[in-house]
PDB file of N, CA and C in Angstrom:
ATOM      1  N   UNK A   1     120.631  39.983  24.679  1.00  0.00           N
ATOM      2  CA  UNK A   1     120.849  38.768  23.922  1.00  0.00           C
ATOM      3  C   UNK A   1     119.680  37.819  24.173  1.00  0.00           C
ATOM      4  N   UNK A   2     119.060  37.647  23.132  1.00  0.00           N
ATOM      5  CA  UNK A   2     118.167  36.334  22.953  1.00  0.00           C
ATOM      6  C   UNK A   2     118.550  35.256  23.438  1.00  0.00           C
ATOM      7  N   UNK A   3     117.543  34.255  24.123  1.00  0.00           N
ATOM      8  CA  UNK A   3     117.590  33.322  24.124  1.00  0.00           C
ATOM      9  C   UNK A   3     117.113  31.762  22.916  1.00  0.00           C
ATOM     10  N   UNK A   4     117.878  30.763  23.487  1.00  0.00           N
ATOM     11  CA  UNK A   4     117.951  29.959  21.967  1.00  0.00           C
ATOM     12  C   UNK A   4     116.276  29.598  21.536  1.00  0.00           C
ATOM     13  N   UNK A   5     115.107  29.880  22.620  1.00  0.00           N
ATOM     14  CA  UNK A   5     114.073  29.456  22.119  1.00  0.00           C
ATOM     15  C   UNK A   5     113.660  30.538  21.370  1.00  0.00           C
ATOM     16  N   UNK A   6     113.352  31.582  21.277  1.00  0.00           N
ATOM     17  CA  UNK A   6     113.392  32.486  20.806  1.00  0.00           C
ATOM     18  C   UNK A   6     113.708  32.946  19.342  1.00  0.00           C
ATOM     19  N   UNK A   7     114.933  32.292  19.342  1.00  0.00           N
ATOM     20  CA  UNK A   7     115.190  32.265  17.924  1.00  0.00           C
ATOM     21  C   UNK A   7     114.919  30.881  17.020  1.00  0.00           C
ATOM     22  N   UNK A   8     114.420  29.554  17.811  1.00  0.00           N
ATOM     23  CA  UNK A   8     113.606  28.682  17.480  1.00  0.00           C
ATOM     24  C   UNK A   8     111.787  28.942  16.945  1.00  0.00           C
ATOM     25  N   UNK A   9     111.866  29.939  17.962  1.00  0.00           N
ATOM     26  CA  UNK A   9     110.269  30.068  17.902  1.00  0.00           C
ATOM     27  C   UNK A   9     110.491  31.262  16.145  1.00  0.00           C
ATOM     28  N   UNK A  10     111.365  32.041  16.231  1.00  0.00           N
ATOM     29  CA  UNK A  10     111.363  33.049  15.033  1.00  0.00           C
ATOM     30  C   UNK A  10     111.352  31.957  13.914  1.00  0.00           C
ATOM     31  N   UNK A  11     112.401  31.269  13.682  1.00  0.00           N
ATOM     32  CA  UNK A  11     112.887  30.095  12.435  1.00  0.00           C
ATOM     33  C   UNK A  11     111.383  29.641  12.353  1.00  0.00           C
ATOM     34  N   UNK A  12     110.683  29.087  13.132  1.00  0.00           N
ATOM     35  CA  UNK A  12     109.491  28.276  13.409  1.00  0.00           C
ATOM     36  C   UNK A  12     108.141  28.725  12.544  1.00  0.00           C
ATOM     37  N   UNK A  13     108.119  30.201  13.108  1.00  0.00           N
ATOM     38  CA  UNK A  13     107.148  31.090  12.430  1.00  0.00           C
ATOM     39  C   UNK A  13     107.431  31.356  10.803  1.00  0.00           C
ATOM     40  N   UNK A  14     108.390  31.435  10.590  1.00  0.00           N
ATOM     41  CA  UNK A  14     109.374  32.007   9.219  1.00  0.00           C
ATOM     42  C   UNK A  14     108.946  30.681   8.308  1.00  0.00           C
ATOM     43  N   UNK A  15     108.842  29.506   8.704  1.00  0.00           N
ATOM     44  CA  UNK A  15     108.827  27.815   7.689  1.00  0.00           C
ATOM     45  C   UNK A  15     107.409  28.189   7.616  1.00  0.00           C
ATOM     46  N   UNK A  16     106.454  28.452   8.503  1.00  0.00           N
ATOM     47  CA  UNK A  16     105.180  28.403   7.972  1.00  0.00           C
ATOM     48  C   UNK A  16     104.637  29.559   7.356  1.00  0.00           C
ATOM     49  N   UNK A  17     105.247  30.386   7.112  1.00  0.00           N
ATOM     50  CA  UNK A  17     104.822  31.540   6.713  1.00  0.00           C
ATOM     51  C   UNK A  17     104.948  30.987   5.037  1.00  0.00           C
ATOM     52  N   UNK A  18     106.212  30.831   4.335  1.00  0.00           N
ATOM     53  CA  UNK A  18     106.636  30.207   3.523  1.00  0.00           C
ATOM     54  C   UNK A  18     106.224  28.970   2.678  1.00  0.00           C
ATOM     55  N   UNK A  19     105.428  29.406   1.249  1.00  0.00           N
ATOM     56  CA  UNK A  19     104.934  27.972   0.781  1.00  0.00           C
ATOM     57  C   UNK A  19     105.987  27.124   0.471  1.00  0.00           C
ATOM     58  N   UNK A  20     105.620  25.562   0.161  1.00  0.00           N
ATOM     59  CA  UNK A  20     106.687  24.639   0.433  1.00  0.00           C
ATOM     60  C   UNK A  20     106.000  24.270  -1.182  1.00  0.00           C
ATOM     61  N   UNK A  21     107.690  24.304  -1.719  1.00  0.00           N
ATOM     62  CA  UNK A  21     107.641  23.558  -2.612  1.00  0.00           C
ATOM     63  C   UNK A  21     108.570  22.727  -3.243  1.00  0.00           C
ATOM     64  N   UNK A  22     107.954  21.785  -4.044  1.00  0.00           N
ATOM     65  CA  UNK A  22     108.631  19.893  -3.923  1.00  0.00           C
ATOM     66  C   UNK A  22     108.610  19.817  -5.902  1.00  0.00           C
ATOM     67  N   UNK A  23     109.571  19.173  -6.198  1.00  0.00           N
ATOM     68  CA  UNK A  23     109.221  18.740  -7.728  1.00  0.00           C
ATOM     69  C   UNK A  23     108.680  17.996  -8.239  1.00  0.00           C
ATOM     70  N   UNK A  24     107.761  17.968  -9.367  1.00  0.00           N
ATOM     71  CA  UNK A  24     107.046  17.144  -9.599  1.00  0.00           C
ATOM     72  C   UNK A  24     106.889  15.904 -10.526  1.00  0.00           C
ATOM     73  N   UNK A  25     106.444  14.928 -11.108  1.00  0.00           N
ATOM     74  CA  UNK A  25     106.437  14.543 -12.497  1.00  0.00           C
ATOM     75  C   UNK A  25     105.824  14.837 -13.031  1.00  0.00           C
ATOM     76  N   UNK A  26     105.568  14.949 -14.591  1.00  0.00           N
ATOM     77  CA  UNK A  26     104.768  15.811 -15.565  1.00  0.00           C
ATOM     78  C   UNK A  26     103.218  14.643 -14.769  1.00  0.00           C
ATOM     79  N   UNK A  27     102.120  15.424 -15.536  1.00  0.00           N
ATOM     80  CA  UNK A  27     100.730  14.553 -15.223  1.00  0.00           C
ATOM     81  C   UNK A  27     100.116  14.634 -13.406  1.00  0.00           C
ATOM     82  N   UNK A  28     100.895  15.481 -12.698  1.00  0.00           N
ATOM     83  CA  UNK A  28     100.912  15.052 -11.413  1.00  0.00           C
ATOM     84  C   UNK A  28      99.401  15.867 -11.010  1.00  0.00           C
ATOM     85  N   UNK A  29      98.674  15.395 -10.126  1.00  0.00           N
ATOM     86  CA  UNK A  29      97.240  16.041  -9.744  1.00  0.00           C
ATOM     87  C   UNK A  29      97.366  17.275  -9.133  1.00  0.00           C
ATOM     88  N   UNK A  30      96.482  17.931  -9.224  1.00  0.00           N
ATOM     89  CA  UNK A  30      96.432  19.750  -8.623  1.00  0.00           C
ATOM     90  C   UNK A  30      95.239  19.895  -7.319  1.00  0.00           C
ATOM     91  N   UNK A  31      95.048  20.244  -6.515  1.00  0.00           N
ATOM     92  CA  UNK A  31      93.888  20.705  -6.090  1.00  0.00           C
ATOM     93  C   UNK A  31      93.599  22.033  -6.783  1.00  0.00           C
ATOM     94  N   UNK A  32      92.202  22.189  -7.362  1.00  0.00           N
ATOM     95  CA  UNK A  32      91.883  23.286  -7.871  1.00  0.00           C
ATOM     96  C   UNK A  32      91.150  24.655  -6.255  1.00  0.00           C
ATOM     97  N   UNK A  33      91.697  25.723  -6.681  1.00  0.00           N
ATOM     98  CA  UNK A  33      91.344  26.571  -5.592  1.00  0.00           C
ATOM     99  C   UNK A  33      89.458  26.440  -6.081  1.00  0.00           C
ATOM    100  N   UNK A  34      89.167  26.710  -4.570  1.00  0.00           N
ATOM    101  CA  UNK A  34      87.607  27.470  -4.224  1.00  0.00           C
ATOM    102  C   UNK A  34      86.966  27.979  -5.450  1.00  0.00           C
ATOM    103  N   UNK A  35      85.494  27.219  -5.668  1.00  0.00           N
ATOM    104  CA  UNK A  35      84.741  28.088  -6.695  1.00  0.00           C
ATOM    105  C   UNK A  35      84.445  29.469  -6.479  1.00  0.00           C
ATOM    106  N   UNK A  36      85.276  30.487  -5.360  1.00  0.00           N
ATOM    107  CA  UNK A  36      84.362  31.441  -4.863  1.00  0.00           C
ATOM    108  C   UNK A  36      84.487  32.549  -6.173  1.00  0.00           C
ATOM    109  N   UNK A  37      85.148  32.614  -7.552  1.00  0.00           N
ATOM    110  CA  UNK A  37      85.686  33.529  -8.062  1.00  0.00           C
ATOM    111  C   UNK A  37      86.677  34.510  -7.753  1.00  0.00           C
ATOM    112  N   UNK A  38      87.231  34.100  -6.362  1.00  0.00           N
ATOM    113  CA  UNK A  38      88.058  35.218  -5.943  1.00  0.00           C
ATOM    114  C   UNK A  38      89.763  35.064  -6.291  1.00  0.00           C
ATOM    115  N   UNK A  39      89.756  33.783  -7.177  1.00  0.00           N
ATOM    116  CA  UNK A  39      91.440  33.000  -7.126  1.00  0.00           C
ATOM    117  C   UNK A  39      91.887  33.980  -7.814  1.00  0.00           C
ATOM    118  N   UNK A  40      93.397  34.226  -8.214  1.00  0.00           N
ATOM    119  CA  UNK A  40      94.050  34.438  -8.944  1.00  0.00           C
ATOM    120  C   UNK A  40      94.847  33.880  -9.722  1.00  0.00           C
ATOM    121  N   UNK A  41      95.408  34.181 -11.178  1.00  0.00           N
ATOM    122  CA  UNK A  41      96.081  33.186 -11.989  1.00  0.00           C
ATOM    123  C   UNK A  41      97.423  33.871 -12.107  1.00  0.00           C
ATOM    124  N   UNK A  42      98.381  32.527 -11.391  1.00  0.00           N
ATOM    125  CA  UNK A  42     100.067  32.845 -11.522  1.00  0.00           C
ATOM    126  C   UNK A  42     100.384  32.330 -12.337  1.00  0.00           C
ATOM    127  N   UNK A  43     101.530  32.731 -12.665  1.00  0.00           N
ATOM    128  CA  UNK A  43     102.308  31.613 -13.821  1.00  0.00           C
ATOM    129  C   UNK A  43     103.949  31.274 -13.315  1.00  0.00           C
ATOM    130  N   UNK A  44     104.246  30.015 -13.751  1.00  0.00           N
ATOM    131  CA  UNK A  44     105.409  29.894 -12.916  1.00  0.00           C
ATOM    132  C   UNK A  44     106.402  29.892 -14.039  1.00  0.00           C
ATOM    133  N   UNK A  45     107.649  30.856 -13.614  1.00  0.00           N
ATOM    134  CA  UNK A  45     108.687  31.399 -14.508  1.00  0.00           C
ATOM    135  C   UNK A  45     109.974  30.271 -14.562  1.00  0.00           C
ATOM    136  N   UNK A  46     109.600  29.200 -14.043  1.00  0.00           N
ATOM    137  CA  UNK A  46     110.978  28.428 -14.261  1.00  0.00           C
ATOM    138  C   UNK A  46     110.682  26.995 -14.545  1.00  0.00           C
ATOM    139  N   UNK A  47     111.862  25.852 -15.050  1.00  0.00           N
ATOM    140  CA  UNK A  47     112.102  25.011 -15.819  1.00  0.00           C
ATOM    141  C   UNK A  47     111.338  23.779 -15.514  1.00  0.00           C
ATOM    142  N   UNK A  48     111.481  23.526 -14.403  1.00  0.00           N
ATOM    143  CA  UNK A  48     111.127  22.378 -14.530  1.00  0.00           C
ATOM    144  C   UNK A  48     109.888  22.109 -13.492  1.00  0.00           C
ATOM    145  N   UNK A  49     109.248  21.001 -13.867  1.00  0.00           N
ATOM    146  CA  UNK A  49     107.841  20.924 -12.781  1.00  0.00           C
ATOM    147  C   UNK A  49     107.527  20.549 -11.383  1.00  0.00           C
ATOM    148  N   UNK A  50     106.743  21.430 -10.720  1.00  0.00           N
ATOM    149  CA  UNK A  50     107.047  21.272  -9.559  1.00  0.00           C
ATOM    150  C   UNK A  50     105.563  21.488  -8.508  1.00  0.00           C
ATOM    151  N   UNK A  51     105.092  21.199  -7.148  1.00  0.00           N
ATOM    152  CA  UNK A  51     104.191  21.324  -6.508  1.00  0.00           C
ATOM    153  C   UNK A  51     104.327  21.786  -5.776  1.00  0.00           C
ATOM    154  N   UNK A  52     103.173  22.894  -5.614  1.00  0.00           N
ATOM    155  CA  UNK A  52     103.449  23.985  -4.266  1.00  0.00           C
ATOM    156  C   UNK A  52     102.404  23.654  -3.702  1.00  0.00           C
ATOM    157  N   UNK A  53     102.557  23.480  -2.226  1.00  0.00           N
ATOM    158  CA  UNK A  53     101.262  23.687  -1.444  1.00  0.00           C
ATOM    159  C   UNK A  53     101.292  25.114  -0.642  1.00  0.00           C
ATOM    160  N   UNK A  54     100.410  25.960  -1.026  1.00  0.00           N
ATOM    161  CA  UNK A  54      99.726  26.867  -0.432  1.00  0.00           C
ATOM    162  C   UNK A  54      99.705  27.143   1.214  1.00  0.00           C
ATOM    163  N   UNK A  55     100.482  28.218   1.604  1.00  0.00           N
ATOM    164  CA  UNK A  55     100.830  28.268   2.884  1.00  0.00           C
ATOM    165  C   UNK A  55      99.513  29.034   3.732  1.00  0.00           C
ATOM    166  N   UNK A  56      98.343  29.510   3.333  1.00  0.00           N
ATOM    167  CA  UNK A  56      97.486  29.788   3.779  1.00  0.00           C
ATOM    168  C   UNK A  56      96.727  28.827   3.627  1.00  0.00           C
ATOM    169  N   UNK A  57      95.728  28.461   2.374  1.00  0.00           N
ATOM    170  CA  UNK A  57      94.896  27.412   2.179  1.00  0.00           C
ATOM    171  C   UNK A  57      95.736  26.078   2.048  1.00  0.00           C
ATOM    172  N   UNK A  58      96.553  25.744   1.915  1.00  0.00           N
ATOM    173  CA  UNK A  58      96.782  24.384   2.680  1.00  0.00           C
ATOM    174  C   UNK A  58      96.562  23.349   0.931  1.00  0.00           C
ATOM    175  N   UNK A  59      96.210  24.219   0.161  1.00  0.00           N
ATOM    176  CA  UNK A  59      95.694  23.766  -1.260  1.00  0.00           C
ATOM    177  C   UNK A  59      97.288  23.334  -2.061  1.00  0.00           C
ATOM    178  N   UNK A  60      96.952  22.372  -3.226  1.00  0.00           N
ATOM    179  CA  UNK A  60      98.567  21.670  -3.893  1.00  0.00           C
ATOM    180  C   UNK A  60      98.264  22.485  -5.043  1.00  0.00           C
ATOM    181  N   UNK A  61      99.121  23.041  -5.681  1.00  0.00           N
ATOM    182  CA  UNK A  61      99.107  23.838  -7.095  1.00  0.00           C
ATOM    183  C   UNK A  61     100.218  22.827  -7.852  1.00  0.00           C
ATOM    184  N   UNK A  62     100.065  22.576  -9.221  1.00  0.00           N
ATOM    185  CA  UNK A  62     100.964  21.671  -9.732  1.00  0.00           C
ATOM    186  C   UNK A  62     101.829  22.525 -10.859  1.00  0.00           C
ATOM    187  N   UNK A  63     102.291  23.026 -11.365  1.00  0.00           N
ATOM    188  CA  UNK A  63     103.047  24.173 -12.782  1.00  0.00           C
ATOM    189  C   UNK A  63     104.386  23.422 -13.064  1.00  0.00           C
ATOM    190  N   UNK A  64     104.317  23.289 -14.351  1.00  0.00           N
ATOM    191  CA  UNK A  64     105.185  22.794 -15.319  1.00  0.00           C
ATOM    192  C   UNK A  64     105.548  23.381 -16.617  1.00  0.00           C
ATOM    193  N   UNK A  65     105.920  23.532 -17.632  1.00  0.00           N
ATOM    194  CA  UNK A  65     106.060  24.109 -18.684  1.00  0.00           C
ATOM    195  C   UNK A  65     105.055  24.139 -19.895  1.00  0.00           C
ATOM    196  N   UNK A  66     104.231  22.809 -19.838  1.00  0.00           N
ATOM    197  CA  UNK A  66     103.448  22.659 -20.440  1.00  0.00           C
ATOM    198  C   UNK A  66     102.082  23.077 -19.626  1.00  0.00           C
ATOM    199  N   UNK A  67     102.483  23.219 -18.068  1.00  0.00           N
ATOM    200  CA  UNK A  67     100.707  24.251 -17.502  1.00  0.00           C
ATOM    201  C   UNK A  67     101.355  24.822 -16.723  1.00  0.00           C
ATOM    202  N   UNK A  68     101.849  26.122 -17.188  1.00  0.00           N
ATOM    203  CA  UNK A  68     103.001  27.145 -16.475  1.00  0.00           C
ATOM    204  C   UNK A  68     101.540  28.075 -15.665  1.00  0.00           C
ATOM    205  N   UNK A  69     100.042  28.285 -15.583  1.00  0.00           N
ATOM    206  CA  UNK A  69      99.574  29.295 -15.636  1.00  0.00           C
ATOM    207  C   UNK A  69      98.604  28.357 -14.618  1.00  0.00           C
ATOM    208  N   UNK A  70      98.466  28.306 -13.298  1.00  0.00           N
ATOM    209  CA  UNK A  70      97.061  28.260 -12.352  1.00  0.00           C
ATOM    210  C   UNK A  70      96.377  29.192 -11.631  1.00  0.00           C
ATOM    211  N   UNK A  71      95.325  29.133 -11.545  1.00  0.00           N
ATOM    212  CA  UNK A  71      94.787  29.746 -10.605  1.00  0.00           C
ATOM    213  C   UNK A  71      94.823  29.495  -9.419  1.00  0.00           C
ATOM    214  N   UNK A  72      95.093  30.671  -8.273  1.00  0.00           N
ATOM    215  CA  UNK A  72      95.437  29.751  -6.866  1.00  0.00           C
ATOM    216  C   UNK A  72      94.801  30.673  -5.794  1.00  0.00           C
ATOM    217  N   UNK A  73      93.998  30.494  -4.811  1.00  0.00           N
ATOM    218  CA  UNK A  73      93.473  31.466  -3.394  1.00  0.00           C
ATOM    219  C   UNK A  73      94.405  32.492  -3.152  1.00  0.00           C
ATOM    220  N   UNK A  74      93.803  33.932  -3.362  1.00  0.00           N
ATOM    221  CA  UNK A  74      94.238  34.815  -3.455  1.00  0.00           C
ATOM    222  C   UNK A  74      95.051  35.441  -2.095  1.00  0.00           C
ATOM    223  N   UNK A  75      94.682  34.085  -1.084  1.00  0.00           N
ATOM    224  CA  UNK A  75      95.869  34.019   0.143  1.00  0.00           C
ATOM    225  C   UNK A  75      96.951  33.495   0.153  1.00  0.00           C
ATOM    226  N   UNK A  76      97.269  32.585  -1.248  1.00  0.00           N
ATOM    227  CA  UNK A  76      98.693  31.865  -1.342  1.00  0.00           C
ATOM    228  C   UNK A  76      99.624  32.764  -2.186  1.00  0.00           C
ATOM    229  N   UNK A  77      98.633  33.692  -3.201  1.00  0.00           N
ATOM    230  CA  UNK A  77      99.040  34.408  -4.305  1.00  0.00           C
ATOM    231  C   UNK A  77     100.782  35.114  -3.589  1.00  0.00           C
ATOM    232  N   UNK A  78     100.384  35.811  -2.636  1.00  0.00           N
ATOM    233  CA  UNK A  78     101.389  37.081  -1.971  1.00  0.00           C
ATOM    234  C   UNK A  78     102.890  36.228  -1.971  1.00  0.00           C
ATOM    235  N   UNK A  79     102.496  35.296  -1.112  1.00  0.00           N
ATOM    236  CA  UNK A  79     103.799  34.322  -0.906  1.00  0.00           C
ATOM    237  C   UNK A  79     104.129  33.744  -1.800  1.00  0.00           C
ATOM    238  N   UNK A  80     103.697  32.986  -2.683  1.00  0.00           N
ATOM    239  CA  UNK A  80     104.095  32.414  -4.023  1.00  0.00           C
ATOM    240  C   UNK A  80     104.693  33.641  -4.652  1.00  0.00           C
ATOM    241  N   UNK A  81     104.118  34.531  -4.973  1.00  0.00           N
ATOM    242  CA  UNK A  81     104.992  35.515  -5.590  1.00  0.00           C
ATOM    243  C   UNK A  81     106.336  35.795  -5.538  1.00  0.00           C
ATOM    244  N   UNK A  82     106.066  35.910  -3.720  1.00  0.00           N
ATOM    245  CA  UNK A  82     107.576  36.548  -3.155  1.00  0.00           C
ATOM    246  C   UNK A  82     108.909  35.242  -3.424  1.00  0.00           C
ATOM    247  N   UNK A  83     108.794  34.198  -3.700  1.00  0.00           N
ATOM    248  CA  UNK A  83     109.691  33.343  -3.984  1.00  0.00           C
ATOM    249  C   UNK A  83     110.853  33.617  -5.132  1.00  0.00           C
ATOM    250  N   UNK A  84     109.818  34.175  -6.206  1.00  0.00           N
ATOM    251  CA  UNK A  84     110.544  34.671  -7.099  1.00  0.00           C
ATOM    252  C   UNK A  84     109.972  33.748  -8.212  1.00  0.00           C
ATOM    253  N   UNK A  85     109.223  32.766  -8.118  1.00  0.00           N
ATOM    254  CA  UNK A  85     109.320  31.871  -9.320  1.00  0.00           C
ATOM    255  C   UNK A  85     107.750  32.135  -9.995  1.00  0.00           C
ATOM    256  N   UNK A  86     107.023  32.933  -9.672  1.00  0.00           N
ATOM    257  CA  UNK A  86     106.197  33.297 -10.305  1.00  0.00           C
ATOM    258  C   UNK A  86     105.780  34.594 -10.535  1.00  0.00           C
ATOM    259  N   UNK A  87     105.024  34.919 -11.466  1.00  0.00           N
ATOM    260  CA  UNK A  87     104.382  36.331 -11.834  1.00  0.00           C
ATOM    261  C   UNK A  87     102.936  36.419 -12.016  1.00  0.00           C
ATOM    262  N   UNK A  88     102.198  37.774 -11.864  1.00  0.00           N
ATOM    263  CA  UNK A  88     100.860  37.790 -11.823  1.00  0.00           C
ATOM    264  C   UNK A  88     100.329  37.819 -13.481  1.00  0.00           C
ATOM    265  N   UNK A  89      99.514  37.244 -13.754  1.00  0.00           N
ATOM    266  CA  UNK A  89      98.684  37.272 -15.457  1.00  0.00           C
ATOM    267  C   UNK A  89      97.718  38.123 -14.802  1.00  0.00           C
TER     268      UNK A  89
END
């Protein structure tokens, strides 16, 4: 049997692994990923608008209905995916 830090330290690791995302108002600012050419473009599959910051690069992505489609560091791509609310173009 584990102890309670242990399963603090697991929960702990698990929030940052995980991009965080917040809702937005329409018009809201984006950080655009790295000129390196290496981004990828997601598109976000649901209703209403919202801001993700990027759990690797640390970068704000903004997607709404009217700009459902950004490009984002092909280190946030994996995790954004796995949420469920986006797909690869």
């Amino acid at each position: 049997m584990g102890c309670c830090g242990e399963k603090r330290a697991r929960i702990r690791s698990a929030a940052f692994a995980a991009p965080s995302i917040t809702r937005t108002e329409p018009g809201a600012r984006q950080e655009s990923p790295s000129g390196t050419g290496q981004s990828q473009t997601l598109r976000y599959i649901g209703g209403s608008a919202i801001l993700v910051r990027g759990p690797a690069s640390g970068r704000s992505y903004s997607f709404s209905a009217r700009q459902p489609a950004q490009r984002v560091d092909p280190r946030d791509a994996g995790p954004l995916l796995r949420t469920g609310l986006f797909r690869r173009e």
